[in-house]
N, C-alpha and C. Protein backbone atom coordinates (compact mmCIF):
# COMPACT_ATOMS: atom_id res chain seq x y z
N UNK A 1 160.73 122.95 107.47
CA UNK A 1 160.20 123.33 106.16
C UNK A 1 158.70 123.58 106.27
N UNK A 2 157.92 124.63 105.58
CA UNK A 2 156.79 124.94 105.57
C UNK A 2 156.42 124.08 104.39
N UNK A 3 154.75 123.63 105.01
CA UNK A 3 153.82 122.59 104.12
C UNK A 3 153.91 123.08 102.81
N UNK A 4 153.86 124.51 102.46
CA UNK A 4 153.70 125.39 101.09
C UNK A 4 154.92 125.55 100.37
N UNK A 5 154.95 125.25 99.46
CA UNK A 5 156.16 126.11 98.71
C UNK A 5 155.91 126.62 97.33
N UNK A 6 156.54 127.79 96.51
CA UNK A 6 156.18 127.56 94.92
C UNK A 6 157.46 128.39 94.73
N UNK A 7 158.32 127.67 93.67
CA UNK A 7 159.58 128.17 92.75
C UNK A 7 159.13 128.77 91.66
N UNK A 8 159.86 130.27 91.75
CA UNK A 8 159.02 130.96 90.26
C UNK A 8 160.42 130.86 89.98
N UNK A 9 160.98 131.00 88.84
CA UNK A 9 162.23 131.42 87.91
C UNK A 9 162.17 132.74 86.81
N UNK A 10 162.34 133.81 87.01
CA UNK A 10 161.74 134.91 85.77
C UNK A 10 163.19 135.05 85.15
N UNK A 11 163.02 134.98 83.90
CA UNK A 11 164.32 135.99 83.23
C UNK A 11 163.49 137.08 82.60
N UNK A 12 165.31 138.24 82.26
CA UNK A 12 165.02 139.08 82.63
C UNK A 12 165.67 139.30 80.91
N UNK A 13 166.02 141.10 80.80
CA UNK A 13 166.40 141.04 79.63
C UNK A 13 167.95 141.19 79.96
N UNK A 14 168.24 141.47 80.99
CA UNK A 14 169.73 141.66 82.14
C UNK A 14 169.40 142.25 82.74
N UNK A 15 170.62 141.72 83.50
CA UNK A 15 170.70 141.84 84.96
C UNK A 15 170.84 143.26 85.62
N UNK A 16 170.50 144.53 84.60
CA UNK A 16 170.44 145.98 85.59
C UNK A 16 168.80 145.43 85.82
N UNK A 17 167.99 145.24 84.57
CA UNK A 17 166.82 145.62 84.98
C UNK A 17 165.99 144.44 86.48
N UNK A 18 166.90 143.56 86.68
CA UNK A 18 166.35 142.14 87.98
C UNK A 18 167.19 143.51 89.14
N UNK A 19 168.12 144.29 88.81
CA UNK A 19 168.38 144.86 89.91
C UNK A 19 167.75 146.33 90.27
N UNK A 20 166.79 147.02 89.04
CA UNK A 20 166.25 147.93 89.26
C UNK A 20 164.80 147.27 89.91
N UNK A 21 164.14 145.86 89.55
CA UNK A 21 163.01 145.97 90.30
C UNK A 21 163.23 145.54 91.33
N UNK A 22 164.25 144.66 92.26
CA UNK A 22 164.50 144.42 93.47
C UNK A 22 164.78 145.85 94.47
N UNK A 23 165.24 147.03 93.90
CA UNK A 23 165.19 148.22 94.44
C UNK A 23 163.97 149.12 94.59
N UNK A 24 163.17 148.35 93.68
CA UNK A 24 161.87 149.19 94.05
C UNK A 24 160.62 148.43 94.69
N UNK A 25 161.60 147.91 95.91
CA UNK A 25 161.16 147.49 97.05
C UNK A 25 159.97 146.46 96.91
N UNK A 26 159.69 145.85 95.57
CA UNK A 26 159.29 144.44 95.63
C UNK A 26 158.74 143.31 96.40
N UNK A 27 160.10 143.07 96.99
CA UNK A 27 160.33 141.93 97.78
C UNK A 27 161.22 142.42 99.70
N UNK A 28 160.23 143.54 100.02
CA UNK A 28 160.65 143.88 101.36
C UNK A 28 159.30 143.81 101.87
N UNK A 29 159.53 144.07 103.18
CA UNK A 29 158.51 144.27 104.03
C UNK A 29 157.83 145.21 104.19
N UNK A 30 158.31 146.41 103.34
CA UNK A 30 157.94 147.89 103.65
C UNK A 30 156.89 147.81 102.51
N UNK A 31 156.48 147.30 101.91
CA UNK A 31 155.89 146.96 101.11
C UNK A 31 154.41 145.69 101.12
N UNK A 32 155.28 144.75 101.18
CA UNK A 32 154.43 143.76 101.81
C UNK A 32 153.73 143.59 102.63
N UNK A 33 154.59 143.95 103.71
CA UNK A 33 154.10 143.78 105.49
C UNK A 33 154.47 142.02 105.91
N UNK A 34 155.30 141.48 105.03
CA UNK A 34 155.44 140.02 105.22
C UNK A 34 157.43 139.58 105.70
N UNK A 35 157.44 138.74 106.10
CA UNK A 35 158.54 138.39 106.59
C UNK A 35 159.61 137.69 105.53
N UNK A 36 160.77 138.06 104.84
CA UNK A 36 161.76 137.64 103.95
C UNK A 36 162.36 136.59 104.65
N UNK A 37 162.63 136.61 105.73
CA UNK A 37 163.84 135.20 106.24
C UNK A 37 162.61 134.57 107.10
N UNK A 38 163.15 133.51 107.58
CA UNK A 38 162.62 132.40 108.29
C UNK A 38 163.20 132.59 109.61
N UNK A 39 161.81 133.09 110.60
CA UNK A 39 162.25 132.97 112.16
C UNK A 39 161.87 132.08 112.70
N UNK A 40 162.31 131.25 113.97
CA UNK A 40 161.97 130.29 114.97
C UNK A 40 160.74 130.14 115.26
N UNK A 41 159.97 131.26 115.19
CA UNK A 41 158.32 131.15 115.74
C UNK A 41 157.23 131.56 114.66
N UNK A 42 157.92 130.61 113.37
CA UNK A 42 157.54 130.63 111.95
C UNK A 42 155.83 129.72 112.35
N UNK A 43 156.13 128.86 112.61
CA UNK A 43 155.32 127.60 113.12
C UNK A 43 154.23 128.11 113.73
N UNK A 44 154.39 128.98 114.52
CA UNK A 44 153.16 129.40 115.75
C UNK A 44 152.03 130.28 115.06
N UNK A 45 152.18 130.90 113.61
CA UNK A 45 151.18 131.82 113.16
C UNK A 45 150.89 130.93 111.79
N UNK A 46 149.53 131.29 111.70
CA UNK A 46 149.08 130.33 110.08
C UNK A 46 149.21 131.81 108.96
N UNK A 47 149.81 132.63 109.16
CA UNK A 47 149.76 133.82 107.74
C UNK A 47 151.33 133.98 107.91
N UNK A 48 152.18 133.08 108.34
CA UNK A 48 153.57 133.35 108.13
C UNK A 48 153.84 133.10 106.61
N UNK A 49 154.53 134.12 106.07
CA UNK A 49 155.03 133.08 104.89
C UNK A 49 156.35 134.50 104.52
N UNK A 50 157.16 133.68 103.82
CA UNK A 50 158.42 134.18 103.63
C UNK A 50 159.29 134.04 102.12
N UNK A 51 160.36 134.60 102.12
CA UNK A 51 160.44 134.68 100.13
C UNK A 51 162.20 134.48 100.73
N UNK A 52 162.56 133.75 99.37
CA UNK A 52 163.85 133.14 99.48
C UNK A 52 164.03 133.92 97.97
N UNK A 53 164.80 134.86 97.61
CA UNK A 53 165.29 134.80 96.47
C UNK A 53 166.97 135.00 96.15
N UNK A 54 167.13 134.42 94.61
CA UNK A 54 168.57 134.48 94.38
C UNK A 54 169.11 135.13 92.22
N UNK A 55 170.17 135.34 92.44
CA UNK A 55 170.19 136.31 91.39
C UNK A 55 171.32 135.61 90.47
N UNK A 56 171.43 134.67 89.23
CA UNK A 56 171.77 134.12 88.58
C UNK A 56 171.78 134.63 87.13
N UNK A 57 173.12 135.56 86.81
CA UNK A 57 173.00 136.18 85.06
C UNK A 57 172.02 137.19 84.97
N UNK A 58 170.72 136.59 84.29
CA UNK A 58 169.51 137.21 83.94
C UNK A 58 168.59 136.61 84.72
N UNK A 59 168.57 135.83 85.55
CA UNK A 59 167.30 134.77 86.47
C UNK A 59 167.44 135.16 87.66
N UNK A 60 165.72 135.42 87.81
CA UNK A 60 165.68 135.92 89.20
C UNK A 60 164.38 134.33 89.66
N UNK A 61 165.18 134.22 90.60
CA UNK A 61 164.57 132.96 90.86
C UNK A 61 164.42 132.82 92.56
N UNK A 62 162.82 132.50 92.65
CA UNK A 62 162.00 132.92 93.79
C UNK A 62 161.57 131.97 94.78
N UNK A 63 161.75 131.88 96.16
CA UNK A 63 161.09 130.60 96.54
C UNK A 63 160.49 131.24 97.74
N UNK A 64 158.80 130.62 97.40
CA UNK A 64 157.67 131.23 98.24
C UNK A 64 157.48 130.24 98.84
N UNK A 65 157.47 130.60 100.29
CA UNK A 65 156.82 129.42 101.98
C UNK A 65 155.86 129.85 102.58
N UNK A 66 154.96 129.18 102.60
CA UNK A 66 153.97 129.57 103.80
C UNK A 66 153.13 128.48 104.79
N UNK A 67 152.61 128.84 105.74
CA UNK A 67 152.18 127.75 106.13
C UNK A 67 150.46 127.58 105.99
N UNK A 68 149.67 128.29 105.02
CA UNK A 68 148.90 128.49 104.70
C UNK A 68 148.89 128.80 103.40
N UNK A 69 147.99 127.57 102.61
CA UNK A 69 147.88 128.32 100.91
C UNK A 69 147.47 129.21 100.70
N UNK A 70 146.32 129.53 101.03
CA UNK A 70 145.54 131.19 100.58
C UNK A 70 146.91 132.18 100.82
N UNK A 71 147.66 132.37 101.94
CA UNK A 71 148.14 133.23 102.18
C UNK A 71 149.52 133.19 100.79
N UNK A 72 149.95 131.82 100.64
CA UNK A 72 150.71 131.74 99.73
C UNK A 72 150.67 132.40 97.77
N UNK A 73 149.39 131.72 97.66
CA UNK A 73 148.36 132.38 96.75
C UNK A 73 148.30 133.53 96.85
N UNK A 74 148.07 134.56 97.47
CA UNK A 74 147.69 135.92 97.50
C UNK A 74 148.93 136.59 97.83
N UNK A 75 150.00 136.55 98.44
CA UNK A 75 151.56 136.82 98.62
C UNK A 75 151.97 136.44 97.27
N UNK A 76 151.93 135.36 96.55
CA UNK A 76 152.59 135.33 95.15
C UNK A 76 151.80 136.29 94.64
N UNK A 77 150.65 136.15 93.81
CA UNK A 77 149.65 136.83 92.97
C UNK A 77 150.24 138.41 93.58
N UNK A 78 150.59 139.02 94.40
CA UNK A 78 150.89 140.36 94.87
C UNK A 78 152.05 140.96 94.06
N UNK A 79 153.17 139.65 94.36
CA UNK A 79 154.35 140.41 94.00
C UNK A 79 154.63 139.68 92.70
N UNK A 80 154.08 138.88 92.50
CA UNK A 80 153.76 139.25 90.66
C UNK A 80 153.10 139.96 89.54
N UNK A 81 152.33 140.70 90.53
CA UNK A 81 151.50 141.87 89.86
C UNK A 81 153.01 143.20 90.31
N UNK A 82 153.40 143.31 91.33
CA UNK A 82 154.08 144.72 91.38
C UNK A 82 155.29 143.96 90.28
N UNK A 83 155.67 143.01 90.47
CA UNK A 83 156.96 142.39 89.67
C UNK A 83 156.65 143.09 87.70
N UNK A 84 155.42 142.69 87.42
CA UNK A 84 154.68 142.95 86.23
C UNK A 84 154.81 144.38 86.06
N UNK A 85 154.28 145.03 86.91
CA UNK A 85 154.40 146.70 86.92
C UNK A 85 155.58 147.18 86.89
N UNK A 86 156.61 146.79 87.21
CA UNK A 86 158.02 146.97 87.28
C UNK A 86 158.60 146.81 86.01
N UNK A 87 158.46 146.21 85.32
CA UNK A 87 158.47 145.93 83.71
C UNK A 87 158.13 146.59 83.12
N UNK A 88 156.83 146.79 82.81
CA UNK A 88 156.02 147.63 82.33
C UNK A 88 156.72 149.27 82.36
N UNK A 89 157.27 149.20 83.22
CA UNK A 89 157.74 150.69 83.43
C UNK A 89 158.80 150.82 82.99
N UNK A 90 159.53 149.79 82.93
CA UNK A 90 160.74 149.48 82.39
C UNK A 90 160.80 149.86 80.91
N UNK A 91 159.63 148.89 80.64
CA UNK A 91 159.45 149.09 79.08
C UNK A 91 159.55 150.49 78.33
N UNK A 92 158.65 151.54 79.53
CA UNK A 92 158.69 152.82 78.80
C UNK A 92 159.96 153.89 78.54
N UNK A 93 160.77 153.38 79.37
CA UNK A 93 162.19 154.11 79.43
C UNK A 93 162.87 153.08 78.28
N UNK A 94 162.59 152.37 77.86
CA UNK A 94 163.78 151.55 76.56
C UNK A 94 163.57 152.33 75.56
């Protein structure tokens, strides 16, 4: 287990729109530049950090690791700002 952790829980208004912002690449690497699963040589770098998420009804519920806070801090604060923007956009098509 990494020293860091933080559980976000977001609901949503349903479950198309938790599956339209997970498609707009959010929570990948192509995006990030950060690692989603947990590899063996997690330990050996201090900017590892990684995202656990799961999809419940309307709850999209998040679990952030790192082995460094700043990096944890600034990896959340990221994809809660694109998470935010994703909404927002949402909003304008309702």
């Amino acid at each position: 287990m990494l020293p860091y952790s933080l559980n976000v829980k977001l609901q949503f208004a349903n479950s198309k729109d938790i599956d339209i912002v997970l498609q707009s690449s959010i929570l990948t690497d192509d995006l990030l530049n950060i690692e989603t699963t947990k590899n063996a040589d997690i330990v050996g770098d201090i900017n590892k950090f990684y995202i656990q998420y799961s999809v419940s009804d309307t709850i999209l519920d998040l679990n952030f690791h790192s082995l460094d806070v700043k990096a944890l801090r600034l990896n959340v604060n990221n994809i809660i700002e694109n998470i935010k923007l994703s909404v927002e956009v949402l909003d304008n098509f309702i």
